[in-house]
Each structure stands twice: as C-alpha cells, then as structure tokens.
Protein backbone atom coordinates (compact mmCIF):
# COMPACT_ATOMS: atom_id res chain seq x y z
CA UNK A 1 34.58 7.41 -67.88
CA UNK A 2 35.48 4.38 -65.23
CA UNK A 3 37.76 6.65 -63.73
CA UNK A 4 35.69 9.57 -62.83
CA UNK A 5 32.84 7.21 -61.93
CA UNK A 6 34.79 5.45 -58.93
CA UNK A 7 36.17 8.60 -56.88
CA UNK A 8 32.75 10.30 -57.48
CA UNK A 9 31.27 7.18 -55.95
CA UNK A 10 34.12 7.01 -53.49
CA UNK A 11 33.27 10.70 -52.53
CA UNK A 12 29.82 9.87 -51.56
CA UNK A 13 29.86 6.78 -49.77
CA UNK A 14 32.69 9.29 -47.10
CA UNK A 15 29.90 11.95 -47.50
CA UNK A 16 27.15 9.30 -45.92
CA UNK A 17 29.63 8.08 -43.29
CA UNK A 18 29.81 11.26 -42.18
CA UNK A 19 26.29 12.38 -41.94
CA UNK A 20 24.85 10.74 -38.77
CA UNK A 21 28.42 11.88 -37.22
CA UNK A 22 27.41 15.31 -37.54
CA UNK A 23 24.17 14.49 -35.65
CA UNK A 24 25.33 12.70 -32.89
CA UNK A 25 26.73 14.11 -29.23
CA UNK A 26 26.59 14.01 -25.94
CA UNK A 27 23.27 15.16 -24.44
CA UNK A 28 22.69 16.44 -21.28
CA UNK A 29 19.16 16.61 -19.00
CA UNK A 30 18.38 16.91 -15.36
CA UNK A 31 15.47 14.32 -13.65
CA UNK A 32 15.03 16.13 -10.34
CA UNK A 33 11.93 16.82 -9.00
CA UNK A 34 8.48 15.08 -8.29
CA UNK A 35 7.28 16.65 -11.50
CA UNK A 36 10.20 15.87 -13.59
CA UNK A 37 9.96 11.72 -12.98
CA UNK A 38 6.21 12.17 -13.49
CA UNK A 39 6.66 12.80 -17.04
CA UNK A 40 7.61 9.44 -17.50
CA UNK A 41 6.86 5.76 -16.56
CA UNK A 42 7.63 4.88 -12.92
CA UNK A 43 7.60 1.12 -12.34
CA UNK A 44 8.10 -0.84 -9.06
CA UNK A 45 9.80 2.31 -8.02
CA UNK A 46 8.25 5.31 -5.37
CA UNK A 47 8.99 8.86 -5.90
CA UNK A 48 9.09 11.25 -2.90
CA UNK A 49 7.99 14.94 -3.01
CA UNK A 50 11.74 15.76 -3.21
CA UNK A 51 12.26 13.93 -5.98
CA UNK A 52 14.51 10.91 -4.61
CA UNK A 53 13.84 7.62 -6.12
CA UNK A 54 13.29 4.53 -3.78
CA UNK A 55 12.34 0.98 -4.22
CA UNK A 56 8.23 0.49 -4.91
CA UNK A 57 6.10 -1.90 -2.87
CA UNK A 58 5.40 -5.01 -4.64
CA UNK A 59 2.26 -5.87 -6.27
CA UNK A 60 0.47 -9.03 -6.69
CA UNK A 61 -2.62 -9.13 -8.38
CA UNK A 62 -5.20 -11.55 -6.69
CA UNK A 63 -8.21 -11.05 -8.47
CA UNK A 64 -9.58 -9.56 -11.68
CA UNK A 65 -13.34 -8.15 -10.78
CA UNK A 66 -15.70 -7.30 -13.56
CA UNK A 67 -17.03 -4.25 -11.90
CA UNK A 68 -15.68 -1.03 -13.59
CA UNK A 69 -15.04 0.77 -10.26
CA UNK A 70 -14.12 -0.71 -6.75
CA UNK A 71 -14.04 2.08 -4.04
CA UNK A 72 -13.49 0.66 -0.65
CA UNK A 73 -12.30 -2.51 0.89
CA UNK A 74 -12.32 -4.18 4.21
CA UNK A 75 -10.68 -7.40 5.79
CA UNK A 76 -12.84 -10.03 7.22
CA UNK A 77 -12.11 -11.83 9.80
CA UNK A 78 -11.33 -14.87 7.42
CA UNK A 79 -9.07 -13.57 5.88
CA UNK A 80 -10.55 -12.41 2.85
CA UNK A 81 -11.42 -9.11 1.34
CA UNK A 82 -14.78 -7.30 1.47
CA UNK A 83 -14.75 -4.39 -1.48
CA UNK A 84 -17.63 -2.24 -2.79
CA UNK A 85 -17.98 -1.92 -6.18
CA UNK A 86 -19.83 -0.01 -8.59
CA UNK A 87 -21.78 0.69 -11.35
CA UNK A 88 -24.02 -2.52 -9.79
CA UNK A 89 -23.61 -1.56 -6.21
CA UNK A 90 -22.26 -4.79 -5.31
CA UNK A 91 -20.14 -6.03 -1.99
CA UNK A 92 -17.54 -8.19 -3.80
CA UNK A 93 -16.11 -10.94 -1.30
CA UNK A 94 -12.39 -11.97 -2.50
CA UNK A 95 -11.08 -15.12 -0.73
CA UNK A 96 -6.99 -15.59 0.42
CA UNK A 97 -6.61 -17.75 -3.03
CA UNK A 98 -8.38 -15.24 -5.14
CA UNK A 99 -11.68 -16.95 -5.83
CA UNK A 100 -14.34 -13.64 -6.45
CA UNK A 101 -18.10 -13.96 -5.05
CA UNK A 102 -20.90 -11.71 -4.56
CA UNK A 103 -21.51 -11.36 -1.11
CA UNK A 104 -24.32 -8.73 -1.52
CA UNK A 105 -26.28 -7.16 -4.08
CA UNK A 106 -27.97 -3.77 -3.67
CA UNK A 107 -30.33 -2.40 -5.46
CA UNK A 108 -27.95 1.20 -6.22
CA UNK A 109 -25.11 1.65 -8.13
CA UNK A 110 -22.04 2.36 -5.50
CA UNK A 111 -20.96 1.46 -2.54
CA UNK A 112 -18.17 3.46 -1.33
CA UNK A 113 -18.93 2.83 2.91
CA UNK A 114 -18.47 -0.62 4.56
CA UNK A 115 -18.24 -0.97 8.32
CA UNK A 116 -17.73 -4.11 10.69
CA UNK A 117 -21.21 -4.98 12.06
CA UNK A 118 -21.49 -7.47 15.06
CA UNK A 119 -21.54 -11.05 14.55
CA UNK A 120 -19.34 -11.05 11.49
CA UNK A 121 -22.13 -9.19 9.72
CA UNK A 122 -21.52 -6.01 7.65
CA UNK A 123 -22.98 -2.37 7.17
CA UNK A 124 -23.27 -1.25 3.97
CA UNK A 125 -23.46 2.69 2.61
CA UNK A 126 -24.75 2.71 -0.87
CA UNK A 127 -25.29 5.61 -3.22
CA UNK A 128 -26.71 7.76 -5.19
CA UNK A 129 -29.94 7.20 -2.88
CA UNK A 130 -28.18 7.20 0.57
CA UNK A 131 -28.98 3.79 1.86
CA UNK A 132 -27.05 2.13 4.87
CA UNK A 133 -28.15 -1.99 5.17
CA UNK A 134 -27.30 -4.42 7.85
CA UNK A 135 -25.61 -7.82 6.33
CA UNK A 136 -25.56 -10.93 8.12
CA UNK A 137 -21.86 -12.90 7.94
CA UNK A 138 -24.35 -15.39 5.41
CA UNK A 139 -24.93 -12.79 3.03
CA UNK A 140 -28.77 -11.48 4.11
CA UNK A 141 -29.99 -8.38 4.56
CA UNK A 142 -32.04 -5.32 5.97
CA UNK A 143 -32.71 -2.02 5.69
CA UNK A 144 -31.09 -0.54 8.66
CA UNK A 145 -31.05 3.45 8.13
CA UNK A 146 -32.36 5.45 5.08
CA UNK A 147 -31.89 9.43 5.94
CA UNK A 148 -33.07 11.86 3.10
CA UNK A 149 -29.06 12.43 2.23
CA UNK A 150 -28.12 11.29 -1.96
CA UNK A 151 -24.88 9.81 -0.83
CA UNK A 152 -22.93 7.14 1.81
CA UNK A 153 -19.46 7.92 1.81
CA UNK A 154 -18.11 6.81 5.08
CA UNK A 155 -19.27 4.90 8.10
CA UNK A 156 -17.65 3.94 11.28
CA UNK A 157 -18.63 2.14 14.57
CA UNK A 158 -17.56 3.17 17.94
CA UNK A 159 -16.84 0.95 20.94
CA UNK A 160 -21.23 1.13 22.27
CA UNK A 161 -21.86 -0.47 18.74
CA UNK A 162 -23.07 3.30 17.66
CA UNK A 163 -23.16 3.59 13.69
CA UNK A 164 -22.01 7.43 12.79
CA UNK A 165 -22.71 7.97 8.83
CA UNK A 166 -21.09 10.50 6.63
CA UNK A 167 -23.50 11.75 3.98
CA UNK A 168 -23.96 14.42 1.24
CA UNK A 169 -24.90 16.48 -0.11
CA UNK A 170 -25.38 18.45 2.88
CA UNK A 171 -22.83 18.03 4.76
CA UNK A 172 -24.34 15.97 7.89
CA UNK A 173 -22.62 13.68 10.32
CA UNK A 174 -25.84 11.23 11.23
CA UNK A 175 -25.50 9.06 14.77
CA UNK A 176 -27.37 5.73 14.72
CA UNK A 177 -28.25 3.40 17.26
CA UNK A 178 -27.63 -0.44 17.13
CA UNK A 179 -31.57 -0.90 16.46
CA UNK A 180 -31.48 1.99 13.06
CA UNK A 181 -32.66 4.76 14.94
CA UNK A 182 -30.72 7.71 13.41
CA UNK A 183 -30.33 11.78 14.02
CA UNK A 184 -28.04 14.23 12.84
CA UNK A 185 -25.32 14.36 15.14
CA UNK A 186 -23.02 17.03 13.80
CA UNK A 187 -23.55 19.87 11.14
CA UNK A 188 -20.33 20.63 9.15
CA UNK A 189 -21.63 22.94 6.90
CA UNK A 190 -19.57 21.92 4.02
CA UNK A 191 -21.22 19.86 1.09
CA UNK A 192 -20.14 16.41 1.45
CA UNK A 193 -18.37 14.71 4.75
CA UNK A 194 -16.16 12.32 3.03
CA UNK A 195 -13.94 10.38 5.69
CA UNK A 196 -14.58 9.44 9.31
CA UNK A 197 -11.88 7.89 12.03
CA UNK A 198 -12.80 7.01 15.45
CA UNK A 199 -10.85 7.90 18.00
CA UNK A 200 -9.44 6.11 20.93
CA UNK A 201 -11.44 8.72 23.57
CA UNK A 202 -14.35 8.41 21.58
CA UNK A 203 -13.95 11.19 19.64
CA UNK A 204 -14.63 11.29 15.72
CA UNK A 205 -11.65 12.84 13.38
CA UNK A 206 -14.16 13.92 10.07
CA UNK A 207 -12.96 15.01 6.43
CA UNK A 208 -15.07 17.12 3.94
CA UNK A 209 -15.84 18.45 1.11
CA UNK A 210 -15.93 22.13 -0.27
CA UNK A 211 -14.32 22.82 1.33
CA UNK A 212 -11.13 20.24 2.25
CA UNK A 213 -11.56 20.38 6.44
CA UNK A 214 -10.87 17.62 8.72
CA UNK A 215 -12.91 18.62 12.20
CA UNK A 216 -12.71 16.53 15.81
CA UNK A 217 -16.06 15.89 16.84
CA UNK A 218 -16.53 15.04 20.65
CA UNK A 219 -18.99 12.00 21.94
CA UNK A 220 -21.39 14.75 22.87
CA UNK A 221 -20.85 16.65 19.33
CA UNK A 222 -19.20 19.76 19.87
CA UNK A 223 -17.13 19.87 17.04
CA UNK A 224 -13.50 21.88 16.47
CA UNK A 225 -11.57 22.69 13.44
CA UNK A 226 -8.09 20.57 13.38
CA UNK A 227 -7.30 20.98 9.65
CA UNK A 228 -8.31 23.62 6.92
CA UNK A 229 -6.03 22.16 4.27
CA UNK A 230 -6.44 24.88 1.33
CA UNK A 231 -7.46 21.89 -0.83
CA UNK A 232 -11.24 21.11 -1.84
CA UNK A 233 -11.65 17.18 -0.66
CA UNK A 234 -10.27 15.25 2.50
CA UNK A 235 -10.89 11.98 0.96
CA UNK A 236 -9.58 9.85 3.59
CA UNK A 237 -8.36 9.40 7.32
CA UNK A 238 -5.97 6.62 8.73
CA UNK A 239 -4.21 6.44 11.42
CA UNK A 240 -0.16 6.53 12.16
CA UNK A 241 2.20 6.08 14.84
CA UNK A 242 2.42 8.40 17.82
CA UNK A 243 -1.17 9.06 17.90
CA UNK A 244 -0.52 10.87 14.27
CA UNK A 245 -3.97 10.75 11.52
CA UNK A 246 -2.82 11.19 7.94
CA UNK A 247 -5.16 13.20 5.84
CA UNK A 248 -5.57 12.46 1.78
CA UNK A 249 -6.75 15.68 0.28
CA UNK A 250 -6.80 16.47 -3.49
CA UNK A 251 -7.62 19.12 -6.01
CA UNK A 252 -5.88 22.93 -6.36
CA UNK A 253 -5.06 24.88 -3.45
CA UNK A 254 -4.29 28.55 -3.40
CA UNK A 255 -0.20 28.45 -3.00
CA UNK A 256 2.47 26.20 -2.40
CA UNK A 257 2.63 26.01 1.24
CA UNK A 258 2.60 22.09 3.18
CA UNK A 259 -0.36 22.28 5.30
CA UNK A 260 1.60 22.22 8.80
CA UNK A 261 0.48 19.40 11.01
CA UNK A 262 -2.15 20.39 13.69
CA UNK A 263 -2.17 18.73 17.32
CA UNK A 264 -5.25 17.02 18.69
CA UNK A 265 -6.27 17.63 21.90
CA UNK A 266 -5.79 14.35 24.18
CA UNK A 267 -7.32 14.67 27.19
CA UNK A 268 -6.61 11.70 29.20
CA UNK A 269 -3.44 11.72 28.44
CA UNK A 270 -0.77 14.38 27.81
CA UNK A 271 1.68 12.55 25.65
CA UNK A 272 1.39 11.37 22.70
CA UNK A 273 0.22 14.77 21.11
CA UNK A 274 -2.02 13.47 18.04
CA UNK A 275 -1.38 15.50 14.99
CA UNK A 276 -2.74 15.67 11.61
CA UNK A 277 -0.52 15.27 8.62
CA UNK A 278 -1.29 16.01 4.53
C-alpha cells in the first residue's frame, strides 16, 4: 500500500509544478497613441497628440479650498492668487504661503469672470443672474453693471479703462464705461460668448458657444470670423509667442481634421502675422 501511495503522490506534486508553467509566456502589447496611454494612469508625465511620452510639470499643492468648484484665477499684484469659486459665489484670496481668505462674497452662486480694476480693486462677473461688481483692493463693493444676460463668463479691460463683458445666453459682447454705463457692443449670434483677449491694437479676439467660433472684433465693432473650429465651445483664449492666440475648444466635431491655424490681420504692423491655434 506504502508503495503505491508515494509515486501517486510523487505524480501529483510534478503535475502542480507544471500547471502555472503551462500558463505563463511572453506577452506582447503596443502603447502608441494618445488614446492608448489614456487608458491608464499618467502621473508626473505629459502625453502629446502623437503619443510620445515627456516629463510632466510639477505640482505643488498650496491650498485646499472648501468650495466644490473654482473656475478662474488671477494674480494680484501681491503676489497672491484671486480665484472664483462656486456653489457660494465667492472670490477666494490665496496668499504666497497658502493661507485661504474670503476676499468677497456675492450674493450668486459662480463666479467664473475676474478682471483687474484700477487701484488694485477687482471686477467681478457672477452667475446665474449676470452681475458684474466693482471691488475695492480692501474687499468692498458695488454694483457696477447688471444687463438682463443669466450669465458672466468673461471680462476684460482695455488700455481707456473700458470693461467689455461676455454674457449668455444670447450671445452679446456688452462695452462698459469706467462709471457702469453699459451697451451691447457686438452681436455674435451664437448662445454664449465664453472667452475674451484683448489685443495689442485694441482689438478683441472672442470665443463662443454653439457654436465653437473665435471672432476679432475691432474698437469700433465690426466683427470678422478668424476661427470656426468644428467643435461646440471655445472655452478659452491666451496668448503665445509670435503674436500667436491659442484657442481651448471642447466637445465632438464632425471629422478628424486639426483646425488649421488662421492669421489675424495686423495692421500696424506687417510682421508678426498673429494666428490662431486649437
């Protein structure tokens, strides 16, 4: 009996060896595309629309606000940050060492537009009930423009101290005078204008919404069609290099073409050509 038991046992302990052997082998995959690295977690690396891998900026986290949602930020001259917040509709101030304050407290829920105001003062877009105030660098307030628009996204101030205001949900760039006096000042028949840049003639670059269009509104507003990306939003504008404006657009567009970069007029001066880029 002992000696049929031990080569039986003998026989299976080879037979579970063996098992995960049969399992195992080389196993091949290819990571080469945007899409492919996007299936998987990317840290302190930055993936290019070819697919190449490159080091990541680093991040440092300075401060931990309450607020669920922070949509825009802007330096002060002290160095710290300025951010709007939301669901209180709240300008959070963060200082160099992190320390969070509330530097103003609105009586909406977002603020997605801030703009430099003289004096070290701010202007303030809030939404959903399309209020712009006027902040003082101590943290008081005024009304300073209420049009009959829902929502603030944008705001920028030109050289004069003019206020231009991009609103929805009609579409309408408003012009506003250092004193609150406000008109409609361009008409871009899209739903929301999203993003405004001003220009170094004077000139506004403006992104919508349904559709994704960035226009170039002149000082007198006659307006011209730069970009029509194929996309539904142009969220953002900044300027590059070389007079060049990068565009931030988003949502499904109708094929896979790159939008191809569209030149700027300049006229005062020939060179550089400004140009926008997606």
């Amino acid at each position: 009996m002992t000696r049929v038991v031990r080569p039986l046992l003998g026989l299976l302990f080879v037979c579970a060896l063996t098992l995960p052997l049969q399992g195992a082998g080389a196993r091949f995959w290819e990571v080469a595309t945007l899409a492919d690295f996007l299936k998987g977690d990317v840290n302190n690396l930055a993936i290019d629309l070819h697919g190449r891998l490159v080091l990541g900026p680093a991040l440092t986290e300075v401060a931990a606000p309450t607020a669920p949602v922070l949509w825009t930020g802007l330096p002060a001259d002290d160095g710290s940050l300025l951010v709007g917040s939301g669901n209180d509709g709240q300008v959070l101030r963060v200082a160099r060492d992190g320390t969070l304050s509330t530097f103003f407290d609105s009586a909406e829920l977002e603020v997605h537009a801030l703009a430099r105001a003289p004096g070290g003062g701010l202007y303030v877009g809030t939404s959903p009930d399309g209020r712009i105030y006027k902040v003082d660098a101590a943290g008081k307030s005024a009304p300073f423009f209420d049009p009959d628009d829902k929502y603030i996204w944008a705001l920028a101030v030109d050289a004069k101290g003019v206020v231009y205001a991009a609103t929805g949900d009609k579409g309408l760039l408003y012009r506003i005078t250092p004193d609150g006096k406000g008109e409609v000042f361009y008409r871009t028949k899209a739903t929301h204008v999203r993003a405004l840049h001003a220009a170094s003639d004077g000139a506004l670059l403006v992104g919508t919404e349904s559709p994704g269009r960035v226009f170039r509104v002149t000082a007198d507003g006659v307006g011209f069609l730069l970009l029509d990306s194929g996309l539904q939003e142009v969220s953002a504008l900044r300027p590059g290099s070389g007079g060049v404006v990068y565009a931030a657009a988003l949502t499904g567009r109708g094929d896979d073409r790159p939008a191809s970069p569209v030149v700027l007029p300049e006229p005062s001066r020939p060179m550089p050509v400004p140009s926008v880029s997606t």
